[in-house]
Protein backbone atom coordinates (compact mmCIF):
# COMPACT_ATOMS: atom_id res chain seq x y z
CA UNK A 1 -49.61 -28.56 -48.85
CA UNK A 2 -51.60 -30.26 -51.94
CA UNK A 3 -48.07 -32.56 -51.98
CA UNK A 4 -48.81 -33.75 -48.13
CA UNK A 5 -52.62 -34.34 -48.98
CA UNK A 6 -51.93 -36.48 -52.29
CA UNK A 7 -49.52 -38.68 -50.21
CA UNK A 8 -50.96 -38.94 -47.00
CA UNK A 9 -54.08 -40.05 -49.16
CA UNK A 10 -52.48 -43.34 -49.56
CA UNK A 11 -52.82 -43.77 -46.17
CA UNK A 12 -49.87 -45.31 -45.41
CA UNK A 13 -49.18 -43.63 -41.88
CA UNK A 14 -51.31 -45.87 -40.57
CA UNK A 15 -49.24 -48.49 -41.22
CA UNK A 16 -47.26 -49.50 -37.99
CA UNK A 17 -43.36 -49.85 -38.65
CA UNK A 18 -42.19 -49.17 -35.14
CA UNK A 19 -40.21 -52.50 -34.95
CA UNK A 20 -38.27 -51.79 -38.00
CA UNK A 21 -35.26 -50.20 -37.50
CA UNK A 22 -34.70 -46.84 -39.34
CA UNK A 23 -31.80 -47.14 -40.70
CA UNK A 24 -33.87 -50.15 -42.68
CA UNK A 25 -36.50 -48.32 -43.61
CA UNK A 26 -33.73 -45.73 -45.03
CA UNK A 27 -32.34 -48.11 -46.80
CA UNK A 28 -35.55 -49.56 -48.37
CA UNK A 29 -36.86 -46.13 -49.19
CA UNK A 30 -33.52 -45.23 -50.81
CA UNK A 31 -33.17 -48.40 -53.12
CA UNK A 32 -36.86 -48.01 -53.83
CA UNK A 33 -36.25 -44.18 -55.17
CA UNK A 34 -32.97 -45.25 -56.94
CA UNK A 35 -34.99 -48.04 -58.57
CA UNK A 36 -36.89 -48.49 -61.90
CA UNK A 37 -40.93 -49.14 -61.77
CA UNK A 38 -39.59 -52.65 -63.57
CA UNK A 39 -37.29 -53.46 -60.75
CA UNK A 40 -40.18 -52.79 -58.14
CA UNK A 41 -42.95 -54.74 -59.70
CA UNK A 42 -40.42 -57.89 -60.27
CA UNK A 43 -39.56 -57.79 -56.96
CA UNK A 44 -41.34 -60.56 -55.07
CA UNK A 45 -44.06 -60.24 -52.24
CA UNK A 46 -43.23 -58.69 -49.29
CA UNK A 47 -40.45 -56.76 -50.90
CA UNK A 48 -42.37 -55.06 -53.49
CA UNK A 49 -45.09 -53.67 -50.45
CA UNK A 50 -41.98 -52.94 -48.31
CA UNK A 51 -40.23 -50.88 -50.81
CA UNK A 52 -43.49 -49.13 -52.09
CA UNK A 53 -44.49 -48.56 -48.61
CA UNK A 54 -40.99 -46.77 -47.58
CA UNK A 55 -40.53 -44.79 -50.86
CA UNK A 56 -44.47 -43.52 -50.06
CA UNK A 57 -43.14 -43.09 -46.25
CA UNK A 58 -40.13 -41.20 -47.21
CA UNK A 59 -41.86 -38.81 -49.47
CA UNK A 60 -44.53 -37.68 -47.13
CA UNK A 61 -42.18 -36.77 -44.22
CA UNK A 62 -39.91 -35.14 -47.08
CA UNK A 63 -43.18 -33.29 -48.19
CA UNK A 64 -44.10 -32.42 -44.83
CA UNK A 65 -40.86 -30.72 -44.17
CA UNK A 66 -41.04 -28.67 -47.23
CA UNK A 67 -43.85 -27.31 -46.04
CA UNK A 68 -42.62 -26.83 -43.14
CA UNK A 69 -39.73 -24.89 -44.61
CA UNK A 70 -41.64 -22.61 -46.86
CA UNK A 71 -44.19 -21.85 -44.12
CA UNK A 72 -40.78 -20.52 -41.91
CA UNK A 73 -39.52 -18.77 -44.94
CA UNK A 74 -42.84 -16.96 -45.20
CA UNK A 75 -43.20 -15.98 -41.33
CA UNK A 76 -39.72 -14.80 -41.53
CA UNK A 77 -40.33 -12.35 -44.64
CA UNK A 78 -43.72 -10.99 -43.64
């Protein structure tokens, strides 16, 4: 849960990407993971913010479902 707080502190869900397709957004979030911090910051402007943005994206809703996980795990053992 501390995960989904430090993330979602960025504040990034606000950020409206319904008209980009997901399998773009995938893809962005993907390279940006797979990437060095050098690669990202010489990346030029919009890139940079798009890849940041997705990476940030991508490790919220993968923080959100580990939580989400655990919290099953634990109703299922107690």
């Amino acid at each position: 849960m501390e995960r989904v707080e430090e993330i979602s502190a960025f504040g990034l869900g606000r950020v409206n990407l319904s008209r980009v397709p997901i399998d773009r957004l995938s893809t962005l979030a993907r390279y940006g993971q797979l990437s060095k911090a050098q690669t990202i910051e010489l990346a030029p402007e919009p890139r940079r913010t798009a890849l940041l943005t997705t990476v940030v994206r991508q490790m919220a809703a993968q923080a959100v479902d580990d939580a989400l996980d655990l919290f099953a795990l634990l109703m299922a053992t107690g």
